[in-house]
PDB file of N, CA and C in Angstrom:
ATOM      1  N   UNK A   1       0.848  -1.187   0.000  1.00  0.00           N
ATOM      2  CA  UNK A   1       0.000   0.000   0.000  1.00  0.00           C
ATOM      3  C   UNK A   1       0.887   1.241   0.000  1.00  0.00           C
ATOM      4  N   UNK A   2       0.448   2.398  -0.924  1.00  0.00           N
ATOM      5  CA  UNK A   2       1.236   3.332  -0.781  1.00  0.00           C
ATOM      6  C   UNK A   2       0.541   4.578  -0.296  1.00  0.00           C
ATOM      7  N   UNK A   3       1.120   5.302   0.544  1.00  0.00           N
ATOM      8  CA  UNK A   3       0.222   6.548   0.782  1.00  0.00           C
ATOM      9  C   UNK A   3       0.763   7.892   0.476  1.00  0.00           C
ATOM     10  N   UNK A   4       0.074   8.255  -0.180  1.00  0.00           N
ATOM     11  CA  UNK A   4       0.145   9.609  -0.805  1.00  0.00           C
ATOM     12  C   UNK A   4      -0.914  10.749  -0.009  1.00  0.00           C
ATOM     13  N   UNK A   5      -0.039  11.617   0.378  1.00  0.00           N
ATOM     14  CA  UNK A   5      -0.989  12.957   1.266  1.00  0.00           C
ATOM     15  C   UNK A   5      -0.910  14.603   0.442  1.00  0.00           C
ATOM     16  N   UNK A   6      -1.705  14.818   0.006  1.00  0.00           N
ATOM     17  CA  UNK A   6      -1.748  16.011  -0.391  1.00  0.00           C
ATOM     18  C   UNK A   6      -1.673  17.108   0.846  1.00  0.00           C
ATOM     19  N   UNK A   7      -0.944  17.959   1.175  1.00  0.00           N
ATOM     20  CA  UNK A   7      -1.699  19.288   1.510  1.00  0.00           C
ATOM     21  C   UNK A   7      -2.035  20.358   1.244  1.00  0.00           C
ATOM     22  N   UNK A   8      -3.129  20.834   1.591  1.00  0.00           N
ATOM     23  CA  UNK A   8      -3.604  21.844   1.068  1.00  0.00           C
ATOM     24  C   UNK A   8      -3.861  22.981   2.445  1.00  0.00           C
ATOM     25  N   UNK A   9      -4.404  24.341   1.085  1.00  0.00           N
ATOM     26  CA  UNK A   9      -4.877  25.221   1.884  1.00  0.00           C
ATOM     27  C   UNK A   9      -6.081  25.972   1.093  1.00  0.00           C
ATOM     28  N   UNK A  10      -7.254  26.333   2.053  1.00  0.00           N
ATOM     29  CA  UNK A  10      -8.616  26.665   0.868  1.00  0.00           C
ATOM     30  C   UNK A  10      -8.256  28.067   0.767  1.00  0.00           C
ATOM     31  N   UNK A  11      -7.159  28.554   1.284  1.00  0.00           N
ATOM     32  CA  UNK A  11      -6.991  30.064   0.469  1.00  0.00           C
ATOM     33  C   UNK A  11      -5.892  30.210  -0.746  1.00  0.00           C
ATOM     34  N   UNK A  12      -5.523  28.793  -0.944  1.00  0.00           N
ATOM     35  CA  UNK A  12      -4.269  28.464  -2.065  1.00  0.00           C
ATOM     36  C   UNK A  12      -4.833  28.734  -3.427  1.00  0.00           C
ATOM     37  N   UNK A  13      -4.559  29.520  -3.946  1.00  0.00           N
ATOM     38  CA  UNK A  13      -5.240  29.870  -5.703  1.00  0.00           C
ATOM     39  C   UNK A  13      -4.798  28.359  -7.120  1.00  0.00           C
ATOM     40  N   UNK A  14      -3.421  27.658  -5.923  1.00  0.00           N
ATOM     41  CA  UNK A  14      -3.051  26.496  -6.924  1.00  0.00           C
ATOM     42  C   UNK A  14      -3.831  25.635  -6.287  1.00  0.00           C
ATOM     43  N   UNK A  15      -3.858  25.275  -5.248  1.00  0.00           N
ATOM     44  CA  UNK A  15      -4.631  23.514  -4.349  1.00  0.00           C
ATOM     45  C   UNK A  15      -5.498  23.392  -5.273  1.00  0.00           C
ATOM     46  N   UNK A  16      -6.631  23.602  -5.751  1.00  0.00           N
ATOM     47  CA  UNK A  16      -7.795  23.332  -6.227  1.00  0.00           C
ATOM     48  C   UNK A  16      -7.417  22.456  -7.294  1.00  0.00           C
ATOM     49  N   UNK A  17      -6.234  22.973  -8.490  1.00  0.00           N
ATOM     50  CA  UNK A  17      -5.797  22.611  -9.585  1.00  0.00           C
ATOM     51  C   UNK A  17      -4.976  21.183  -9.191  1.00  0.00           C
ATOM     52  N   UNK A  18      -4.285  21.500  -7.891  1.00  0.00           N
ATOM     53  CA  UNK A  18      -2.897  19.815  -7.435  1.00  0.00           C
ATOM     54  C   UNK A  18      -4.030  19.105  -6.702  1.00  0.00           C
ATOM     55  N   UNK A  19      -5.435  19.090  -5.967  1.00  0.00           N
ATOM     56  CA  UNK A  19      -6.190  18.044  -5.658  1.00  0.00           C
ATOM     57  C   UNK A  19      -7.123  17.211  -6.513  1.00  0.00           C
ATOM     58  N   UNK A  20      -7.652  18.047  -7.712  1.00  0.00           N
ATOM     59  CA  UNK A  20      -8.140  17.437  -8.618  1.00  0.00           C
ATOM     60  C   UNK A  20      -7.073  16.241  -9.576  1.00  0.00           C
ATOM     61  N   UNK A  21      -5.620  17.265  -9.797  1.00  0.00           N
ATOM     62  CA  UNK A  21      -4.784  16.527 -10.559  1.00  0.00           C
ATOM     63  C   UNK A  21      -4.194  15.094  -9.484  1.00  0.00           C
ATOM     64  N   UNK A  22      -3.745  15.505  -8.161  1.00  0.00           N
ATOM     65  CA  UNK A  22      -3.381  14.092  -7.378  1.00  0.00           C
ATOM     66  C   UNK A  22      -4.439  13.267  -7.290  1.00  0.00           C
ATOM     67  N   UNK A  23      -6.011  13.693  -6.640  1.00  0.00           N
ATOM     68  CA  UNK A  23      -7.094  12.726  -6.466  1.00  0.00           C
ATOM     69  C   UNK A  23      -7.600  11.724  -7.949  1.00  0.00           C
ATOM     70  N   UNK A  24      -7.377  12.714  -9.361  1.00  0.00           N
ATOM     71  CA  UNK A  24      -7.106  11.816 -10.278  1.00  0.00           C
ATOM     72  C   UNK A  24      -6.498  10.477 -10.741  1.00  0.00           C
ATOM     73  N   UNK A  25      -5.271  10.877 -10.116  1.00  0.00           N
ATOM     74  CA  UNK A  25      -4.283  10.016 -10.465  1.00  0.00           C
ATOM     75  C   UNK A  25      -3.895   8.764  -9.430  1.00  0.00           C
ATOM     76  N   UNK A  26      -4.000   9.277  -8.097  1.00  0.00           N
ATOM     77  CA  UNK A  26      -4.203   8.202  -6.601  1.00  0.00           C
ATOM     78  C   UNK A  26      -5.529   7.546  -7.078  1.00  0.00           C
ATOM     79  N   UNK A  27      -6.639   8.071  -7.709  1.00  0.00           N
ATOM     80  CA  UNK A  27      -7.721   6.739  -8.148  1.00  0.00           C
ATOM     81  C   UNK A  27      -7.685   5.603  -8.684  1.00  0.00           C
ATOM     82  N   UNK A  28      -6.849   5.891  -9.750  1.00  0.00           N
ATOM     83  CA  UNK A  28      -6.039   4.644 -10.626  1.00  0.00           C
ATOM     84  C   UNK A  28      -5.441   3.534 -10.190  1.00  0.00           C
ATOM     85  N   UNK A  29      -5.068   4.174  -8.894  1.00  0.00           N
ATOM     86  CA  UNK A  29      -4.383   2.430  -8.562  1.00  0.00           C
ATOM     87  C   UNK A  29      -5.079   2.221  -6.993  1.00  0.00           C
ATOM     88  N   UNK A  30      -5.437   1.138  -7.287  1.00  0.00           N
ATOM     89  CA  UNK A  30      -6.414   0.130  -6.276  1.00  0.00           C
ATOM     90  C   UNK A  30      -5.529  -0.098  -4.938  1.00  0.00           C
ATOM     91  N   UNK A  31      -3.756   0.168  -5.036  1.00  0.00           N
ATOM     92  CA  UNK A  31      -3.220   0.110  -3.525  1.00  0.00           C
ATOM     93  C   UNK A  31      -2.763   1.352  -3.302  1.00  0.00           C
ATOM     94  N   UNK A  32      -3.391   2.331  -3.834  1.00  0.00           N
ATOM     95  CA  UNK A  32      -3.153   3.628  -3.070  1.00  0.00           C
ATOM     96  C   UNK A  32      -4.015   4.215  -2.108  1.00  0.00           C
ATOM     97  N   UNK A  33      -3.628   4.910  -0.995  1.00  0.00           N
ATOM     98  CA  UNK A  33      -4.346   5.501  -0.134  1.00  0.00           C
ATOM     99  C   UNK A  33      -4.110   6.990   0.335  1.00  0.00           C
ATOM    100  N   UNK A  34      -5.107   7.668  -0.627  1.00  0.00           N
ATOM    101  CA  UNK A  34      -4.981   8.983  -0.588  1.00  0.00           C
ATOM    102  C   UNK A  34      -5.657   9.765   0.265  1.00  0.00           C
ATOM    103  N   UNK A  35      -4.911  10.353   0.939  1.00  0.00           N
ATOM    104  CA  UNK A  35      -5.036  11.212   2.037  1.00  0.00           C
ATOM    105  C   UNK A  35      -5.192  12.956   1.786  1.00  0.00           C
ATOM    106  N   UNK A  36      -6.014  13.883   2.116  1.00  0.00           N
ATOM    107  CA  UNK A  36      -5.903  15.065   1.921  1.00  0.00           C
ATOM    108  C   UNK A  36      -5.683  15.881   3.346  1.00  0.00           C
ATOM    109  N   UNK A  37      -4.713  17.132   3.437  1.00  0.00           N
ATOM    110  CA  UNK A  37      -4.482  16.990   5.085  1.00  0.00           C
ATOM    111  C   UNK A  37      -5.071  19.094   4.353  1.00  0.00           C
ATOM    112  N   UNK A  38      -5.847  19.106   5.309  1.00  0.00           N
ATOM    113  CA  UNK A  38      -6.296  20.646   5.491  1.00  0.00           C
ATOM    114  C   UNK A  38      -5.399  21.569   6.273  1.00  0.00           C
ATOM    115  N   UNK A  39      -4.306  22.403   5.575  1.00  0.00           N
ATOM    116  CA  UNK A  39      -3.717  22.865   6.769  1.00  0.00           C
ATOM    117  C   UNK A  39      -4.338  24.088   7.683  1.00  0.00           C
ATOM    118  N   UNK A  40      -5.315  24.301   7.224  1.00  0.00           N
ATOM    119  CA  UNK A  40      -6.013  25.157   8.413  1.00  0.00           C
ATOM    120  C   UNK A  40      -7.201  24.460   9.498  1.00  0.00           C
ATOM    121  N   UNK A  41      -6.842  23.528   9.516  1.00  0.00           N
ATOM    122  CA  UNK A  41      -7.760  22.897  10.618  1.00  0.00           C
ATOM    123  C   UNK A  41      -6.377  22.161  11.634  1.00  0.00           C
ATOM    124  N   UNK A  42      -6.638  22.117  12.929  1.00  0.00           N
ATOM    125  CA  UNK A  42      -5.699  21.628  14.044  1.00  0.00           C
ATOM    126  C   UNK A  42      -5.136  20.149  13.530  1.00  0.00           C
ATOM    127  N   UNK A  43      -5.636  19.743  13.214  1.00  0.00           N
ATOM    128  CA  UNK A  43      -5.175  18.174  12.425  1.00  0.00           C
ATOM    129  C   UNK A  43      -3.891  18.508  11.741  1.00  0.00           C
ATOM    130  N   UNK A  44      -4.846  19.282  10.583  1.00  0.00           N
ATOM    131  CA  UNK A  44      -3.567  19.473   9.192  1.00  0.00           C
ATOM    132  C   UNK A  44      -2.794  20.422  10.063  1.00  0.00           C
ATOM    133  N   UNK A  45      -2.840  21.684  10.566  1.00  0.00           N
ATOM    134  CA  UNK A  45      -1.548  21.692  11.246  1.00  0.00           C
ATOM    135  C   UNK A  45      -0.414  21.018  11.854  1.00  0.00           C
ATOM    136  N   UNK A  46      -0.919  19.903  12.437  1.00  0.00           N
ATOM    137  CA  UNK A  46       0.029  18.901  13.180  1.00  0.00           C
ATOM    138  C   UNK A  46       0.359  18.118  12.458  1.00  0.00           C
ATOM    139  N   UNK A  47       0.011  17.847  11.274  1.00  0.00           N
ATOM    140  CA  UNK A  47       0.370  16.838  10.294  1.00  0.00           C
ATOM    141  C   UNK A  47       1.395  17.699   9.966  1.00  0.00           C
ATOM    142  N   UNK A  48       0.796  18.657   9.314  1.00  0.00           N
ATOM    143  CA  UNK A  48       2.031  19.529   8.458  1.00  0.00           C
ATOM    144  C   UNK A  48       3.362  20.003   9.275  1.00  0.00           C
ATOM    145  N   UNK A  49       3.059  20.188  10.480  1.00  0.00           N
ATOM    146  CA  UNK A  49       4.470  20.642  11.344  1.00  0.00           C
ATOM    147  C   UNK A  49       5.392  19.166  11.251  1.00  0.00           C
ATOM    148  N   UNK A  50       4.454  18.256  11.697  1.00  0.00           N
ATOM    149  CA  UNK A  50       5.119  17.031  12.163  1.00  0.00           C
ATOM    150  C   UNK A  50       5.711  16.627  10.708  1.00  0.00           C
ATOM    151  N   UNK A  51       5.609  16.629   9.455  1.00  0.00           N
ATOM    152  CA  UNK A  51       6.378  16.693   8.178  1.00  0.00           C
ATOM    153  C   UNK A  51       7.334  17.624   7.678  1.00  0.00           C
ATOM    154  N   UNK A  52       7.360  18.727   8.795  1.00  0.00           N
ATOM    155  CA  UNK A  52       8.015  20.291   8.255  1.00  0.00           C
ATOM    156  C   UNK A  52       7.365  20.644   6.834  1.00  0.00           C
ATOM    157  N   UNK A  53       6.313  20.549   6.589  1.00  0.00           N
ATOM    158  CA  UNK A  53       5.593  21.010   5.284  1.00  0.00           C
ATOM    159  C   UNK A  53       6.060  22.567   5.723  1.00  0.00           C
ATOM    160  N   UNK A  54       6.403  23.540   4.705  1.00  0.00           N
ATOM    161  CA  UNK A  54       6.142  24.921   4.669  1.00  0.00           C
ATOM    162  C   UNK A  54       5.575  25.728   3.385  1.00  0.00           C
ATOM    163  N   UNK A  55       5.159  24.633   2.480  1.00  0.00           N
ATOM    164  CA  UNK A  55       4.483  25.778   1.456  1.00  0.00           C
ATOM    165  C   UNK A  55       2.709  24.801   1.155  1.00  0.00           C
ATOM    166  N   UNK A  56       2.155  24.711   0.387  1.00  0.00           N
ATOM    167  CA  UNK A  56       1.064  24.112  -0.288  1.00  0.00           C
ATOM    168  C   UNK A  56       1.176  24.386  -1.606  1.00  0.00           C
ATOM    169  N   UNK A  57       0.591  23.910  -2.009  1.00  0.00           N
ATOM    170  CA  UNK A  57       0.385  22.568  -2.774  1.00  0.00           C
ATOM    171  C   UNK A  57       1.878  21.520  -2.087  1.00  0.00           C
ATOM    172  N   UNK A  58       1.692  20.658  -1.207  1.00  0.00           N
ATOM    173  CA  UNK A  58       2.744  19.544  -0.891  1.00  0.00           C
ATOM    174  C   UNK A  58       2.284  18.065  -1.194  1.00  0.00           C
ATOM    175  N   UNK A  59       3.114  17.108  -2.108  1.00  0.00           N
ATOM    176  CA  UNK A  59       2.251  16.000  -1.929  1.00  0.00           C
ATOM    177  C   UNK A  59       3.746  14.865  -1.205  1.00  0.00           C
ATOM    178  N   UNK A  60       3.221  14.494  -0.306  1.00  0.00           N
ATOM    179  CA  UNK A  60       4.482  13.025   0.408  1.00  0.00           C
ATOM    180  C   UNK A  60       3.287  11.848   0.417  1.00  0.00           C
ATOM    181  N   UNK A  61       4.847  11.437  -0.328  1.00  0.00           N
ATOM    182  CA  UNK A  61       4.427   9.670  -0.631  1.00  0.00           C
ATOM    183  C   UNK A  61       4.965   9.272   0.548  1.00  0.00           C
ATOM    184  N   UNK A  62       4.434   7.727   1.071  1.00  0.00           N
ATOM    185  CA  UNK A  62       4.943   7.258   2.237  1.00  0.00           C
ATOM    186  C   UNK A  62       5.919   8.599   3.453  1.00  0.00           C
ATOM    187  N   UNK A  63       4.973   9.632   3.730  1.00  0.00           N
ATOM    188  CA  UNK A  63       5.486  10.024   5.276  1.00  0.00           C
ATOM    189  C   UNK A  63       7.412  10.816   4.548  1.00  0.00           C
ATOM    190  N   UNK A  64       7.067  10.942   3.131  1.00  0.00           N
ATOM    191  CA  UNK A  64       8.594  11.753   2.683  1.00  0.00           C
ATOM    192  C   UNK A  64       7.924  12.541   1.503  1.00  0.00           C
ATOM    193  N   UNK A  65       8.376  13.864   1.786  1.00  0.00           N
ATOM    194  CA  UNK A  65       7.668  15.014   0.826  1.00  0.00           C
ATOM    195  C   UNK A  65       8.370  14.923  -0.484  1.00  0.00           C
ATOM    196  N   UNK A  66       7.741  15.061  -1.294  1.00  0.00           N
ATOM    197  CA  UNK A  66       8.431  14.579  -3.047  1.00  0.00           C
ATOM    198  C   UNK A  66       8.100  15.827  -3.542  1.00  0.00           C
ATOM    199  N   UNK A  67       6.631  16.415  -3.701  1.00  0.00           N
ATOM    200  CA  UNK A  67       6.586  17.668  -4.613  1.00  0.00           C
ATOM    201  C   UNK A  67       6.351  18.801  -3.790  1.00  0.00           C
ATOM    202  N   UNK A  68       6.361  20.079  -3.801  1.00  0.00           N
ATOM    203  CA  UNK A  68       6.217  21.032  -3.393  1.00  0.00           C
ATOM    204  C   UNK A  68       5.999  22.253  -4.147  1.00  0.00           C
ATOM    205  N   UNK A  69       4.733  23.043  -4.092  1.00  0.00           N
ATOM    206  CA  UNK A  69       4.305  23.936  -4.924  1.00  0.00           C
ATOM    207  C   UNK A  69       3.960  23.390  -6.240  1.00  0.00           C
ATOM    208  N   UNK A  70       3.116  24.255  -7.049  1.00  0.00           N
ATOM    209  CA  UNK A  70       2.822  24.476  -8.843  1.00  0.00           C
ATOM    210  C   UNK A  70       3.239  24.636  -9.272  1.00  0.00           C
ATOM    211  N   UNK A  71       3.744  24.506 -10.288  1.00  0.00           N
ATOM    212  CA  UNK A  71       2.961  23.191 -11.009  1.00  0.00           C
ATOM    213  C   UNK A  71       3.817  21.924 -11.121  1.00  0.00           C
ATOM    214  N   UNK A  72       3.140  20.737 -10.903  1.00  0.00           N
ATOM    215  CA  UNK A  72       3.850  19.012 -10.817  1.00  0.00           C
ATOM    216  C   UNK A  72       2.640  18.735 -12.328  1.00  0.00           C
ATOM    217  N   UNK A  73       3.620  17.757 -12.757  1.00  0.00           N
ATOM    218  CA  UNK A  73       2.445  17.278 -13.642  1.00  0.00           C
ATOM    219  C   UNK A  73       2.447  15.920 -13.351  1.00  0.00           C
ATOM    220  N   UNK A  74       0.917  15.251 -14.297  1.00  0.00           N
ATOM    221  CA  UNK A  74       0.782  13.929 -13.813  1.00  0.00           C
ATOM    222  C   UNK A  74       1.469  13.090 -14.010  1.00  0.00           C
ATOM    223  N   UNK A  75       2.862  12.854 -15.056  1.00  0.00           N
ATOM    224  CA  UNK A  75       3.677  11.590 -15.405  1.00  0.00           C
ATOM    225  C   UNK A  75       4.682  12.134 -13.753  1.00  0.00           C
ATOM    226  N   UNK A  76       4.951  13.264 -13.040  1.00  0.00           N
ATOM    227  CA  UNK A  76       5.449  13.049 -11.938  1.00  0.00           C
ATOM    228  C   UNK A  76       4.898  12.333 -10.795  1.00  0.00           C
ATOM    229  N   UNK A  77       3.783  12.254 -10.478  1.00  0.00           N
ATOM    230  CA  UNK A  77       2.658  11.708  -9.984  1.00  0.00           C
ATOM    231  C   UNK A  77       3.298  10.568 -10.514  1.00  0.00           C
ATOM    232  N   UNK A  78       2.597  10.103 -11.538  1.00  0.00           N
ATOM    233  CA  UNK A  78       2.973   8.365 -11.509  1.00  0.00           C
ATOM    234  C   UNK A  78       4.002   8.252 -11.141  1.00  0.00           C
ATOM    235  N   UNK A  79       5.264   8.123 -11.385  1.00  0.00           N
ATOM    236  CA  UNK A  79       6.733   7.740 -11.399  1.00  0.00           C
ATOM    237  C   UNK A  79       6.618   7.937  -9.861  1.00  0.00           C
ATOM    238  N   UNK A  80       6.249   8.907  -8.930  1.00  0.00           N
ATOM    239  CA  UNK A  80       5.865   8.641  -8.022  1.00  0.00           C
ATOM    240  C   UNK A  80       5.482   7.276  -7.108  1.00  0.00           C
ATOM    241  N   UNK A  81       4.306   7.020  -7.453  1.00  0.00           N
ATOM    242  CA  UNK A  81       3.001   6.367  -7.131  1.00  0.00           C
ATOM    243  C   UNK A  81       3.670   4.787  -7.634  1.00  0.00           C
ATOM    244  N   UNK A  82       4.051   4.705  -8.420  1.00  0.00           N
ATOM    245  CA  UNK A  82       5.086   3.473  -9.279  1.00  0.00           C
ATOM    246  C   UNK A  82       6.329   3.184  -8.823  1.00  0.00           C
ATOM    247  N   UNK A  83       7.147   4.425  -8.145  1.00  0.00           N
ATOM    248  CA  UNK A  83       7.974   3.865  -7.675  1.00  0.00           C
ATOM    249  C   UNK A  83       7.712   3.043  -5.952  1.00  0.00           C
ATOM    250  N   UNK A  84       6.819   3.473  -5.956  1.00  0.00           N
ATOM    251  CA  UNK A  84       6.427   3.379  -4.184  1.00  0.00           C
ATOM    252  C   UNK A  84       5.639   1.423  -4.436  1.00  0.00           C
ATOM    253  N   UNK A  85       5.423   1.190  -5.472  1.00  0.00           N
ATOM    254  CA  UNK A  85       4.594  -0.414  -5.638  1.00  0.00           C
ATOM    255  C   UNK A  85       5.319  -1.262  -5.405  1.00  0.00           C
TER     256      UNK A  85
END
């Protein structure tokens, strides 16, 4: 199983564009488990500190941050998501 966590923020002008494009692409494969972490709610804060996240759009595969900020495209995503199988 691989887990992939997006974070976001609902005042981010990119998130909207990297959750549609990650939740796309984490659908495709049947052992992924995609996670979305809100960083303005007490949760996604503690997620995000406890990762040292400091920007959004962030996506970590298995608990290690891979992309950061706009724009990632989707063949990064896979190679991602593929290397983690």
């Amino acid at each position: 199983m691989v887990r992939v966590e997006l974070f976001f923020s609902p005042v981010c002008p990119h998130c909207p564009s990297a959750r549609k494009l990650v939740s796309a692409v984490a659908g495709r494969y049947p052992h992924v488990e995609f996670v979305e972490v809100n960083t303005y709610t007490e949760e996604g804060i503690e997620r995000g500190m406890s990762m040292r996240v400091l920007a959004v759009p962030t996506v970590a595969v298995d608990n290690e941050i891979k992309l950061v900020g706009w724009p990632f495209e989707e063949k990064d995503l896979v190679s991602l998501i593929e290397s983690g199988l």
